[in-house]
C-alpha atoms as a PDB file:
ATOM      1  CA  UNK A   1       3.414 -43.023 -38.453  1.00  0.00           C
ATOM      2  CA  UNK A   2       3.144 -39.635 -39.251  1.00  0.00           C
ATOM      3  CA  UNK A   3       4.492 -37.115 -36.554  1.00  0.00           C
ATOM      4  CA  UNK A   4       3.270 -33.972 -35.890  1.00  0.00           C
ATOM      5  CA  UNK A   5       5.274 -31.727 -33.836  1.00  0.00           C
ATOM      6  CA  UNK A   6       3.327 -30.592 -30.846  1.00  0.00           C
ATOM      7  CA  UNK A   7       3.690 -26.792 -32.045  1.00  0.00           C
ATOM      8  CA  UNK A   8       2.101 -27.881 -34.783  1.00  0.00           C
ATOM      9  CA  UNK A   9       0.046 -30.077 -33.466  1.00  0.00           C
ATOM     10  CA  UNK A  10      -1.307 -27.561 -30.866  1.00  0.00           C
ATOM     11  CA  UNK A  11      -2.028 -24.595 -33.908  1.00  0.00           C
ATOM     12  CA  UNK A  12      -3.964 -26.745 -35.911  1.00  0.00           C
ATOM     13  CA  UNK A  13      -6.452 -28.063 -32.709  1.00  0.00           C
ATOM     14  CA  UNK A  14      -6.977 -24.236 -32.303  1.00  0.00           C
ATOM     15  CA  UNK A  15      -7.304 -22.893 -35.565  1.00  0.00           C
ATOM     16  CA  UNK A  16      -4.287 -21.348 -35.764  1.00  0.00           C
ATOM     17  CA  UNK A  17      -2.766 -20.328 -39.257  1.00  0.00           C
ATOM     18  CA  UNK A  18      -0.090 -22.869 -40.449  1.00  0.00           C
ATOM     19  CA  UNK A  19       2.319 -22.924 -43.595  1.00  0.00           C
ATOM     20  CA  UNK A  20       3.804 -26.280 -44.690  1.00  0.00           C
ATOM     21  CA  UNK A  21       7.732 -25.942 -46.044  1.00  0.00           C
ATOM     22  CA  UNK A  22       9.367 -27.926 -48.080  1.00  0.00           C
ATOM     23  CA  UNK A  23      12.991 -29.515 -47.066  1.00  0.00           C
ATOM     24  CA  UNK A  24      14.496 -30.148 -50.458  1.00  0.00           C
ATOM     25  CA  UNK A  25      15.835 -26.642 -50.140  1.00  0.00           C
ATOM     26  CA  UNK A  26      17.594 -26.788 -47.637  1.00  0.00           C
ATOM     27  CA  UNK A  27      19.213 -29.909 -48.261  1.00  0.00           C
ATOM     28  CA  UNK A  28      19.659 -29.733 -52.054  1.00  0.00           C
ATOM     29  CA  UNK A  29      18.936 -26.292 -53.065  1.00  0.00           C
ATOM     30  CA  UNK A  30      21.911 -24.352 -50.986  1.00  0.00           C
ATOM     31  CA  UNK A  31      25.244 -24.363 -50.199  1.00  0.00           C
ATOM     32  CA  UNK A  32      26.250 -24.502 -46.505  1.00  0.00           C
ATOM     33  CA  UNK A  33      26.247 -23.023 -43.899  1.00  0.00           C
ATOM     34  CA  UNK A  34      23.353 -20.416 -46.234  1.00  0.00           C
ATOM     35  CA  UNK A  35      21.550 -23.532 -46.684  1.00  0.00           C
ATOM     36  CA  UNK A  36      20.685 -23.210 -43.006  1.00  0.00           C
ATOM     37  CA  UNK A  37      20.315 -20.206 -42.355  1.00  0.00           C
ATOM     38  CA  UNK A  38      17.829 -19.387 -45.353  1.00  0.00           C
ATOM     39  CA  UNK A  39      15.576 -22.337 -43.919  1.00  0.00           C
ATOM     40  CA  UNK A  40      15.612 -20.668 -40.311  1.00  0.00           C
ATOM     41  CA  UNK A  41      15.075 -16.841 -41.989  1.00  0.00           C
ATOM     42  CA  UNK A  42      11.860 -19.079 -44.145  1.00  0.00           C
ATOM     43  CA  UNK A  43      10.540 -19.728 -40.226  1.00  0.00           C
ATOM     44  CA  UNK A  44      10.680 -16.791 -39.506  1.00  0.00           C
ATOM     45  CA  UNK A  45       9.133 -15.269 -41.756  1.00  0.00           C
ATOM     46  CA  UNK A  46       6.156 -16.946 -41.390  1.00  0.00           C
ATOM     47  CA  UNK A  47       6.038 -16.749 -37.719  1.00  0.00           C
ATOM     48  CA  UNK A  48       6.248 -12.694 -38.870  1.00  0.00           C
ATOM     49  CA  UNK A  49       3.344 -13.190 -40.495  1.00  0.00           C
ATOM     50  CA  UNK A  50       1.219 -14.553 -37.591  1.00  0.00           C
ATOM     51  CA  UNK A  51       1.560 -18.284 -38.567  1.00  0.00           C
ATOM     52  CA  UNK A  52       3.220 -21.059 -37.824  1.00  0.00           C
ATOM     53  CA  UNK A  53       5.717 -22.932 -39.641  1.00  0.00           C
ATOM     54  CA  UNK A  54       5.819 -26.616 -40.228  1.00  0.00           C
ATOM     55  CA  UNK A  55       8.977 -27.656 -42.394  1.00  0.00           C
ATOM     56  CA  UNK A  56       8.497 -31.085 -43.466  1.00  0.00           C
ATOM     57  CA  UNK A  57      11.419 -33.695 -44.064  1.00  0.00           C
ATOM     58  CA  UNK A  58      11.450 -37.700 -42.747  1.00  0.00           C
ATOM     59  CA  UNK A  59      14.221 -38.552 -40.569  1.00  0.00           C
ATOM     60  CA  UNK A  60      15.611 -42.382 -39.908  1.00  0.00           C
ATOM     61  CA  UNK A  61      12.127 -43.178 -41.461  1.00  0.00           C
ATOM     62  CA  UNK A  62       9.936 -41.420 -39.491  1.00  0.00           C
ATOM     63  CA  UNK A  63       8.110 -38.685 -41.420  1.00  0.00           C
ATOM     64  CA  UNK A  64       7.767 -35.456 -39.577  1.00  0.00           C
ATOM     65  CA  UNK A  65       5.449 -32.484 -39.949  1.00  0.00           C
ATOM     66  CA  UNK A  66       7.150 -29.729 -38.106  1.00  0.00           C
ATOM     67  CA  UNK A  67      10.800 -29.741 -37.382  1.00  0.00           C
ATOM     68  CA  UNK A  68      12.546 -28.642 -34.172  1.00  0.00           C
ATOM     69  CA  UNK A  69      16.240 -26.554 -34.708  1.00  0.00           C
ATOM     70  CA  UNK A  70      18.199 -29.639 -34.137  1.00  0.00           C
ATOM     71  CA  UNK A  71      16.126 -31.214 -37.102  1.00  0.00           C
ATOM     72  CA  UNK A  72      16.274 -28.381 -38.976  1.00  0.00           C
ATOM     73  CA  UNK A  73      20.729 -28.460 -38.957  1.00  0.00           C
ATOM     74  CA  UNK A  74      20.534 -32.341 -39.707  1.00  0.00           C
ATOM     75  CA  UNK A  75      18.640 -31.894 -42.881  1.00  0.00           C
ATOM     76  CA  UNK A  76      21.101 -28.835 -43.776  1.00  0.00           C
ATOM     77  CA  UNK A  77      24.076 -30.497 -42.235  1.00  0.00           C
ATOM     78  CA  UNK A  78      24.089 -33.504 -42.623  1.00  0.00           C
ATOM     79  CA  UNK A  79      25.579 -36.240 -45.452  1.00  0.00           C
ATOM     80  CA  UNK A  80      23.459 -38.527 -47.141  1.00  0.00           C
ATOM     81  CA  UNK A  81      20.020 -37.327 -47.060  1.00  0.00           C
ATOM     82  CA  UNK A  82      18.242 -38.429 -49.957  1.00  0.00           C
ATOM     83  CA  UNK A  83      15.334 -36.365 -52.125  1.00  0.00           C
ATOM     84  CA  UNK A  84      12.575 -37.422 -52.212  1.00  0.00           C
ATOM     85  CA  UNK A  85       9.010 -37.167 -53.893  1.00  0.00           C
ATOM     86  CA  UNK A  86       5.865 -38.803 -52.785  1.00  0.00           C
ATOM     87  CA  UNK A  87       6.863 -42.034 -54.578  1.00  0.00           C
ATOM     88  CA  UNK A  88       9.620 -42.355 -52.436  1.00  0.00           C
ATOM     89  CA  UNK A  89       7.893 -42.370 -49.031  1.00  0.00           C
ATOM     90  CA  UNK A  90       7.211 -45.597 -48.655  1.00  0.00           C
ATOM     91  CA  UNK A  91      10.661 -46.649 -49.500  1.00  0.00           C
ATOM     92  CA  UNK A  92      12.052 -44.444 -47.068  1.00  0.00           C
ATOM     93  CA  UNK A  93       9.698 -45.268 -44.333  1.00  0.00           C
ATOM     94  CA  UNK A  94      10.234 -48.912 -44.818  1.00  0.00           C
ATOM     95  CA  UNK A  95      14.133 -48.514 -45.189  1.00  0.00           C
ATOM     96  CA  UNK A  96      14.872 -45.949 -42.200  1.00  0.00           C
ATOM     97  CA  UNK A  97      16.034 -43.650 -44.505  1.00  0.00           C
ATOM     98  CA  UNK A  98      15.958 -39.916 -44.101  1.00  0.00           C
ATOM     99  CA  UNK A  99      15.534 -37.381 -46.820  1.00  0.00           C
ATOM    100  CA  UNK A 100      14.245 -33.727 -47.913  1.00  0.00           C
ATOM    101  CA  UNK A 101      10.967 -33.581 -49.588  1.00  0.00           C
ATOM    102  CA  UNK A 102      10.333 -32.047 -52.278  1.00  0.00           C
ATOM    103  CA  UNK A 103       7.187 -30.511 -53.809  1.00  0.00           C
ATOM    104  CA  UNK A 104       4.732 -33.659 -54.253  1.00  0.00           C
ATOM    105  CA  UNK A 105       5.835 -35.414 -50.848  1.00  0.00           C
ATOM    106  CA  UNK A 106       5.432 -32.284 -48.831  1.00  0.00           C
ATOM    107  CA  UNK A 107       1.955 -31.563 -50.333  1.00  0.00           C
ATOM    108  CA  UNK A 108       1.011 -35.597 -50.115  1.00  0.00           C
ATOM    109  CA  UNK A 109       2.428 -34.816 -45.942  1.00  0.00           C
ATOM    110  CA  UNK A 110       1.282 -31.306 -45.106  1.00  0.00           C
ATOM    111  CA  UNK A 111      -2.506 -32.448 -46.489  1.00  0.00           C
ATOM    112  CA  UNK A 112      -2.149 -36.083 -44.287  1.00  0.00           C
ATOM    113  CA  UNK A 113      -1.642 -33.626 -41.488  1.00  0.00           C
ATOM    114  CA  UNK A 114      -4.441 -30.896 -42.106  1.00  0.00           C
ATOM    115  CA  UNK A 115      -2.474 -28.426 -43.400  1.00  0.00           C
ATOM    116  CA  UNK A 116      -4.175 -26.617 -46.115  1.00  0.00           C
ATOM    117  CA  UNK A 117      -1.567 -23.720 -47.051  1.00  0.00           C
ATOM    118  CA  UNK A 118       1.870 -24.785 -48.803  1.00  0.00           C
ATOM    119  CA  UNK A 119       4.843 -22.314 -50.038  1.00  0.00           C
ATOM    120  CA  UNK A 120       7.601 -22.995 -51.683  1.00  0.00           C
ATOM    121  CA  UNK A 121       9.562 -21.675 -54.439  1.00  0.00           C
ATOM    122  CA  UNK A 122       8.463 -22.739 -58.392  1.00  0.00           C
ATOM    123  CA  UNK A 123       6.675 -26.259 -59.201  1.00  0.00           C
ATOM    124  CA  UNK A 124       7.783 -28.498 -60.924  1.00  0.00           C
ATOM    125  CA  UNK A 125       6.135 -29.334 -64.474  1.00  0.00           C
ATOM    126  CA  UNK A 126       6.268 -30.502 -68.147  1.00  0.00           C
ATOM    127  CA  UNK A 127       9.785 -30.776 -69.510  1.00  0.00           C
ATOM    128  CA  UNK A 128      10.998 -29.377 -72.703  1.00  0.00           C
ATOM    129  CA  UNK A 129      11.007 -32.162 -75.701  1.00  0.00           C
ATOM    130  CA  UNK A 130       8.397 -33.949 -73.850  1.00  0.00           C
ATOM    131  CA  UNK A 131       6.690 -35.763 -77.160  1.00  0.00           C
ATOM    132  CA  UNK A 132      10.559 -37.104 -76.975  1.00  0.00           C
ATOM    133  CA  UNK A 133      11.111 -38.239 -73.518  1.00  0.00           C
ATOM    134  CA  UNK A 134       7.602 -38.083 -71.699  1.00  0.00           C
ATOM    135  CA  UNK A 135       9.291 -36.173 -68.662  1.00  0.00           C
ATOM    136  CA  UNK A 136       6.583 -34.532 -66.404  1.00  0.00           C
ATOM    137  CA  UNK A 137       7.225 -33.960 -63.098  1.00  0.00           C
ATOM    138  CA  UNK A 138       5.438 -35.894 -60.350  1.00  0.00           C
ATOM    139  CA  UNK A 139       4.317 -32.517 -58.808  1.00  0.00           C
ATOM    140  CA  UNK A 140       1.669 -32.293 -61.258  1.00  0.00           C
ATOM    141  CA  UNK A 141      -0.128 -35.653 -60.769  1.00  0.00           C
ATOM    142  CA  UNK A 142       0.178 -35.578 -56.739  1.00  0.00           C
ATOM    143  CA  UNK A 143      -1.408 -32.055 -56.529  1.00  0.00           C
ATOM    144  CA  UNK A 144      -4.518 -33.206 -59.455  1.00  0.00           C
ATOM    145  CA  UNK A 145      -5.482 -35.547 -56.122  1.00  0.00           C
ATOM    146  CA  UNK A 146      -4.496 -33.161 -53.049  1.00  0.00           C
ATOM    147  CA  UNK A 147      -6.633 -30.029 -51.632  1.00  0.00           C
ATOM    148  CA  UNK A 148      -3.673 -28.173 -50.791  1.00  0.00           C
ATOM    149  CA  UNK A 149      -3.324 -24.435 -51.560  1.00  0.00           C
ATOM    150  CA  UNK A 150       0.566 -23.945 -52.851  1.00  0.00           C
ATOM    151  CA  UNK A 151       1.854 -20.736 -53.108  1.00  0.00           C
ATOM    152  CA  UNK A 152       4.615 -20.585 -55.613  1.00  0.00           C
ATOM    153  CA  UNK A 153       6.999 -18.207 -58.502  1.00  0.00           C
ATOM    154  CA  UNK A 154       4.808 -20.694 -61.129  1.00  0.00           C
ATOM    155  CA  UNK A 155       6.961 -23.166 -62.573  1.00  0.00           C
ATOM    156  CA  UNK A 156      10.900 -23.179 -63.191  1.00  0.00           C
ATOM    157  CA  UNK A 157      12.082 -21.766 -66.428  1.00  0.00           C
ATOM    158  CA  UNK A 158      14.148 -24.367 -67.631  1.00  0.00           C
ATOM    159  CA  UNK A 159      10.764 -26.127 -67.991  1.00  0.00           C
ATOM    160  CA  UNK A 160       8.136 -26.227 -70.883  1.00  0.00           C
ATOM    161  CA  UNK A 161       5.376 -23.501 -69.406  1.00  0.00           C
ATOM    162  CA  UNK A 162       2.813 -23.533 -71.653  1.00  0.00           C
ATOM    163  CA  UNK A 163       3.013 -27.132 -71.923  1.00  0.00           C
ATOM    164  CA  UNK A 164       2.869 -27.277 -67.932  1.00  0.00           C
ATOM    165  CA  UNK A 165      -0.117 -24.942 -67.924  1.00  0.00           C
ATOM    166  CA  UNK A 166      -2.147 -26.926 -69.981  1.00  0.00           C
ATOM    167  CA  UNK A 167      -1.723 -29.517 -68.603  1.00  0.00           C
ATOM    168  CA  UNK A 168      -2.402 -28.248 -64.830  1.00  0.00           C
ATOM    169  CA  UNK A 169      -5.599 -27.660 -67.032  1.00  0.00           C
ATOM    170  CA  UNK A 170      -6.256 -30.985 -68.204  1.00  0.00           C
ATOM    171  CA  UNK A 171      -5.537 -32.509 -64.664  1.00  0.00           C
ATOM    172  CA  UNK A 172      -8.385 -29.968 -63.215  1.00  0.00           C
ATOM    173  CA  UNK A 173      -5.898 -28.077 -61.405  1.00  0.00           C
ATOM    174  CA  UNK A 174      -6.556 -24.110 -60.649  1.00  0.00           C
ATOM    175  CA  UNK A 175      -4.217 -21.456 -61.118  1.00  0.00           C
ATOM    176  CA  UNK A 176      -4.476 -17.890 -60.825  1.00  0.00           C
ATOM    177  CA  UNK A 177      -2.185 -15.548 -60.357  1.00  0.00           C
ATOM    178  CA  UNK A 178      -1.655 -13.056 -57.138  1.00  0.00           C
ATOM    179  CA  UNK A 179      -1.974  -9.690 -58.367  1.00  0.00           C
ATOM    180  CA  UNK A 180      -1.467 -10.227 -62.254  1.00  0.00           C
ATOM    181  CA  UNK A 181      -2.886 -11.775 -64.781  1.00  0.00           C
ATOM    182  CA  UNK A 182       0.339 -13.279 -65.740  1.00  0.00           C
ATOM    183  CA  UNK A 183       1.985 -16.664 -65.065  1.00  0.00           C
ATOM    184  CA  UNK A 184       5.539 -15.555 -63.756  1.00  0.00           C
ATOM    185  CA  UNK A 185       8.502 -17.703 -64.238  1.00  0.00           C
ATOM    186  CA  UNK A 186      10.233 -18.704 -61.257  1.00  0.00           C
ATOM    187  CA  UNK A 187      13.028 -16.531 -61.852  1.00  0.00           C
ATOM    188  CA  UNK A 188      11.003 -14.238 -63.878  1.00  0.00           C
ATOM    189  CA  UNK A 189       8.010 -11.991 -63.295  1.00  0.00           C
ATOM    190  CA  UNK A 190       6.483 -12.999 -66.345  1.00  0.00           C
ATOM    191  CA  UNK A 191       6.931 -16.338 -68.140  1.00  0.00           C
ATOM    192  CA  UNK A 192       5.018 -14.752 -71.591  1.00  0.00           C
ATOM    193  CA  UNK A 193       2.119 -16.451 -70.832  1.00  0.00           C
ATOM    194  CA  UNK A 194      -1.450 -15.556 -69.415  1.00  0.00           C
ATOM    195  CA  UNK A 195      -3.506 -16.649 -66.345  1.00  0.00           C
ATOM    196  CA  UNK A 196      -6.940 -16.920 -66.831  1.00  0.00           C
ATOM    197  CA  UNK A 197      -7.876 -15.868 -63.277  1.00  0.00           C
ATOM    198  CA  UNK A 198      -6.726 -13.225 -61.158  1.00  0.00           C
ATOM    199  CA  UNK A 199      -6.793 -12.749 -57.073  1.00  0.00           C
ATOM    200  CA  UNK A 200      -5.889 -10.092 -55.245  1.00  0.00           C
ATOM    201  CA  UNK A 201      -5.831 -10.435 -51.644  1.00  0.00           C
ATOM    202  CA  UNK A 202      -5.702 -13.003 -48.988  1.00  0.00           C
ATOM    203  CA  UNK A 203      -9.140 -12.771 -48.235  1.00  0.00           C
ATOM    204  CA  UNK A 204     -10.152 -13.491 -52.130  1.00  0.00           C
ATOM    205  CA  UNK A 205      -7.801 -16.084 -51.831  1.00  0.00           C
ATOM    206  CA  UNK A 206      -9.373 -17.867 -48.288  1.00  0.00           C
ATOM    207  CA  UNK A 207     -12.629 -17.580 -50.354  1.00  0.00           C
ATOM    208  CA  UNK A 208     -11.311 -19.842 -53.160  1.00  0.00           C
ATOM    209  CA  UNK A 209     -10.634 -22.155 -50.972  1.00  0.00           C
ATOM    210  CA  UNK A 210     -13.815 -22.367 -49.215  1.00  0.00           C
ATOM    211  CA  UNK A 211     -15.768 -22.689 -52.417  1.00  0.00           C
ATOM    212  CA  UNK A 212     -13.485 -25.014 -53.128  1.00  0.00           C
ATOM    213  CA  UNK A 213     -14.765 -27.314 -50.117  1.00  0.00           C
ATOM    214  CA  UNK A 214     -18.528 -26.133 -50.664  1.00  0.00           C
ATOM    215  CA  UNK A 215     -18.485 -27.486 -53.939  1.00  0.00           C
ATOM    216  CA  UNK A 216     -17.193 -30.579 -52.349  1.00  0.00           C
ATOM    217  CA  UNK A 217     -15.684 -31.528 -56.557  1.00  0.00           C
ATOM    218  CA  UNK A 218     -12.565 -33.685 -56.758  1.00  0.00           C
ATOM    219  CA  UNK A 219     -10.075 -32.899 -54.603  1.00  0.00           C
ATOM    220  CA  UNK A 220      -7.184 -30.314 -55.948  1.00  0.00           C
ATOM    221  CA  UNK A 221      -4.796 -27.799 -55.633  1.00  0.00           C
ATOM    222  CA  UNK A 222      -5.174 -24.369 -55.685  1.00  0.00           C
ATOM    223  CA  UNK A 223      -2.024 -22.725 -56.916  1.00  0.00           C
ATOM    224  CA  UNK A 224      -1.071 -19.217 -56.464  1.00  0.00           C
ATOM    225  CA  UNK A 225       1.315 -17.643 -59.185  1.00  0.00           C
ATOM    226  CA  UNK A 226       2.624 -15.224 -56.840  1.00  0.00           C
ATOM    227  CA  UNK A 227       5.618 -13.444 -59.017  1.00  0.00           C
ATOM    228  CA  UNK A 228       9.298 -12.320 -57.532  1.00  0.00           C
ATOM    229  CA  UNK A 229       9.385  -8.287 -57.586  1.00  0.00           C
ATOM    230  CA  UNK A 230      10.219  -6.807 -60.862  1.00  0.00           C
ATOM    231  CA  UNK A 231      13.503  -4.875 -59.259  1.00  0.00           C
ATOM    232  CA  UNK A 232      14.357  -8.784 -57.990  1.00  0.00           C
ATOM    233  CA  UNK A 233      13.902 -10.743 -61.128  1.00  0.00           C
ATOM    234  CA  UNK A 234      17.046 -11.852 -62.884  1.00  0.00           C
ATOM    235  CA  UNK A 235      17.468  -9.819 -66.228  1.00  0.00           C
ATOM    236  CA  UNK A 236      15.408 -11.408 -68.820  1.00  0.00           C
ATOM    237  CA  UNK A 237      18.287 -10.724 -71.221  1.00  0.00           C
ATOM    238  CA  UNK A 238      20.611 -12.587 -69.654  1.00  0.00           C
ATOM    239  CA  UNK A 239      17.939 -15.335 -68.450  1.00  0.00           C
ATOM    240  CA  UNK A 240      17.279 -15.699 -72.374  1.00  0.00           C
ATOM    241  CA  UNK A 241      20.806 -16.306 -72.947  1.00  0.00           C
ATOM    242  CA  UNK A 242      22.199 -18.176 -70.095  1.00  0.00           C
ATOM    243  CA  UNK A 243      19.461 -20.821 -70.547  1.00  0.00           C
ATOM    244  CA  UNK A 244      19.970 -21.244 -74.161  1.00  0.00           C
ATOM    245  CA  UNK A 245      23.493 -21.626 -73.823  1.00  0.00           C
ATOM    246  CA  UNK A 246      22.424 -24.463 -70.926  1.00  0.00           C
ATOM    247  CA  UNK A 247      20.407 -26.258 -72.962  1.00  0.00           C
ATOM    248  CA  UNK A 248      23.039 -26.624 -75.704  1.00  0.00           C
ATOM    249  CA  UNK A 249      25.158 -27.743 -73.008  1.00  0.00           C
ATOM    250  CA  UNK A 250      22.852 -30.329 -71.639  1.00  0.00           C
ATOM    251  CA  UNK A 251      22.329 -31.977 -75.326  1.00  0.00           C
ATOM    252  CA  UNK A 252      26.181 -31.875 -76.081  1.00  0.00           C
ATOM    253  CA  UNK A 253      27.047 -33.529 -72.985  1.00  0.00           C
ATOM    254  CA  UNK A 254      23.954 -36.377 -72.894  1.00  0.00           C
ATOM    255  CA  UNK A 255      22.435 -35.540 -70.011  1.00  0.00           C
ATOM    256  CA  UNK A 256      19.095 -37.095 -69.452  1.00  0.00           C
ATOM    257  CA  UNK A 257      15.959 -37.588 -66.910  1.00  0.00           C
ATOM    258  CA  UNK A 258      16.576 -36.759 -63.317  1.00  0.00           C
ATOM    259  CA  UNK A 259      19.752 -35.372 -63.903  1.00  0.00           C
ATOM    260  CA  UNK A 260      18.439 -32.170 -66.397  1.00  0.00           C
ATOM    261  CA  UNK A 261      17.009 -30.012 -63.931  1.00  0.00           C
ATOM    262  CA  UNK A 262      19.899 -29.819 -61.321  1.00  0.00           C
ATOM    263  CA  UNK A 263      22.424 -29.700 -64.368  1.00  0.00           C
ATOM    264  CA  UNK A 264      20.336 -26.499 -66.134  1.00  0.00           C
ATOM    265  CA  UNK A 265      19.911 -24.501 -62.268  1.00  0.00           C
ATOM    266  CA  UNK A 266      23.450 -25.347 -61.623  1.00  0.00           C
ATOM    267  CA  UNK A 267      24.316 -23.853 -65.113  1.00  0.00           C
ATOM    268  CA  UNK A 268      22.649 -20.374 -64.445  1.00  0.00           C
ATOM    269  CA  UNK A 269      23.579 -20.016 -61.023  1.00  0.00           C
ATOM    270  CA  UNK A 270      27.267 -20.655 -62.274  1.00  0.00           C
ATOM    271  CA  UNK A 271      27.074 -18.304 -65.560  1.00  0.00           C
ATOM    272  CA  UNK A 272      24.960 -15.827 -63.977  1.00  0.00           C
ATOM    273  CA  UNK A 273      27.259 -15.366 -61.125  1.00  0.00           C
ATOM    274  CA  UNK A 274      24.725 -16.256 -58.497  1.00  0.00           C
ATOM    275  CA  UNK A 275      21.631 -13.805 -59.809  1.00  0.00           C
ATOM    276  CA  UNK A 276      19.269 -16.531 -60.537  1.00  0.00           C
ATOM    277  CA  UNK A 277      20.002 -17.453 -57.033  1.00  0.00           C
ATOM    278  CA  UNK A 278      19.192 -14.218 -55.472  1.00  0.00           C
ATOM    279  CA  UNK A 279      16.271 -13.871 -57.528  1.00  0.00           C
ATOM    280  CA  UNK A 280      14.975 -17.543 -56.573  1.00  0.00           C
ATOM    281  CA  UNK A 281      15.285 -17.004 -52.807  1.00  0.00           C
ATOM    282  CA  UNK A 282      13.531 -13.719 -53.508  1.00  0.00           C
ATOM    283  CA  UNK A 283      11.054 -15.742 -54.966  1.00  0.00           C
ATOM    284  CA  UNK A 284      10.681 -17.622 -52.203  1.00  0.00           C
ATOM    285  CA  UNK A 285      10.774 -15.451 -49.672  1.00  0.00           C
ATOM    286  CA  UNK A 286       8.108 -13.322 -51.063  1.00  0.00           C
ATOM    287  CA  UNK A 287       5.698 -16.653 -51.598  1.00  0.00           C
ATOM    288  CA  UNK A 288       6.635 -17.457 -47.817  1.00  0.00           C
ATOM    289  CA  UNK A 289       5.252 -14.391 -46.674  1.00  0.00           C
ATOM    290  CA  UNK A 290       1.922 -14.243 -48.674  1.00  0.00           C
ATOM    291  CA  UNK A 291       1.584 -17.699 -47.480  1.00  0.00           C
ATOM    292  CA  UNK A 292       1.553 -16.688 -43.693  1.00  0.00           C
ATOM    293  CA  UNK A 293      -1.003 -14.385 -44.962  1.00  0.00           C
ATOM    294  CA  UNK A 294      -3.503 -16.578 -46.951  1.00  0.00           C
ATOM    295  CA  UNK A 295      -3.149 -18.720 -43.912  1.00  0.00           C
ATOM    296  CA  UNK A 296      -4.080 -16.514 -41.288  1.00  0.00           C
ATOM    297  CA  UNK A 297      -6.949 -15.687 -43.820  1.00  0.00           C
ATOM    298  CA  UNK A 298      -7.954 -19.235 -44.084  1.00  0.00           C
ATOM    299  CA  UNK A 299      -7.918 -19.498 -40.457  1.00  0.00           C
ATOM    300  CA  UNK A 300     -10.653 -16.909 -39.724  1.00  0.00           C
ATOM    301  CA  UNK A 301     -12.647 -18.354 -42.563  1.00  0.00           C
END
């Protein structure tokens, strides 16, 4: 059921460093035509870094674990595609349907395939006025049951981050951050809040995960707060402000569930002039790379 593409397929029987990609970026993150050409400059990149890249997405039902080009331009090009999380795989598998994946479907997808190393830009998490509305993201749940290493900007802003970190806690979940000992915030370097550990290199990171393994405990994440560049952050003053003004506008207009998190990042983007886009896909790009990297580490572990 699951298909591997051979490039993939042939990396992984060697030993070869691989980075799983998410899809839901292309397809529901960007506007066109950047929308495709950010997911083929994302390839690159890790191919820059001496891995290989395995963008995940199902098409017409078929899950796939490694896209060619022509896969690549119908998830960015095409009408229809749905999002979905790991709850929705079955449904789309058993429907034909064809969607982007977002954080918990590519980690449940990139694990099924034995690929351990996962980037993509912040996670999702505990949402603000949760004793209200018990909103939590699915991320959390799939990745207290996956051994997947997911290199991320921590979790978005719009979101409730100490609530999110504590309970990544509670779930058994590691985090530590990549060169800091504090949990950035998507489009921030720092969210306010601490990380108890800190790594510092690929190598330290490789060496997390093989303890993890040796130790054999139940099987988790390992996330890597790996922050966007100071100089590439959006300006905290105006993050501060946009988002309040966003969340006044959510409550005065009803919106609710699902539809809060597109309807805050479509806020800033639009009352930001596109900065806390710039400073996402910086985000991203930068956890892309150091991906390729903890990979190739991994590999010669």
């Amino acid at each position: 059921m699951l298909m591997v593409s051979e490039e993939v397929r042939e990396a992984l029987a060697t030993g070869r460093p691989v980075v799983a990609l998410e899809s839901t970026i292309i397809a529901h993150g960007l506007p066109r035509p950047r929308n495709l050409q950010v997911a083929l400059e994302l390839e690159e990149a890790v191919r820059q870094e001496g891995a290989v890249p395995a963008t995940i997405a199902v098409l017409d039902g078929q899950p796939h674990v490694g896209l060619d080009k022509e896969q690549v331009e119908r998830v960015a090009n095409e009408d229809g595609i749905r999002k979905l999380g790991h709850r929705d795989l079955p449904l789309a598998i058993a429907t034909g349907a064809s969607g982007a994946t977002t954080v918990s479907a590519t980690a449940l997808l990139a694990a099924q395939a034995g690929v351990r190393v996962f980037a993509t830009g912040g996670l999702g998490g505990v949402h603000r006025e949760w004793t209200l509305t018990q909103d939590e993201s699915a991320d959390l749940g799939l990745l207290a049951r996956t051994r997947i290493t997911v290199v991320c900007a921590g979790v978005k802003s719009i979101l409730d981050v100490p609530a999110t970190l504590q309970r990544l806690e509670t779930l058994g979940v590691a985090v530590a951050g990549y060169g800091t000992d504090r949990f950035p915030g998507f489009y921030l370097s720092d969210s306010g809040h601490p990380v108890e550990w800190t790594l510092e290199s690929p190598g330290e990171v490789a060496a997390v995960m093989r303890a993890q393994d040796t130790l054999d405990g139940p099987a988790a994440a390992l996330i890597i707060a790996n922050p966007v560049p100071g100089a590439q952050q959006l300006d905290p003053a105006l993050h501060a402000r946009v988002l309040a003004d966003a969340l006044h506008a959510c409550e005065a207009e009803g919106v609710s569930g699902q539809a809060v998190t597109p309807f805050l990042l479509d806020h800033l983007v639009r009352h930001t002039d596109g900065a806390s886009l710039e400073a996402n896909l910086a985000a991203v790009r930068g956890n892309v790379r150091l991906a390729g990297r903890i990979a190739a580490a991994w590999a010669q572990v």
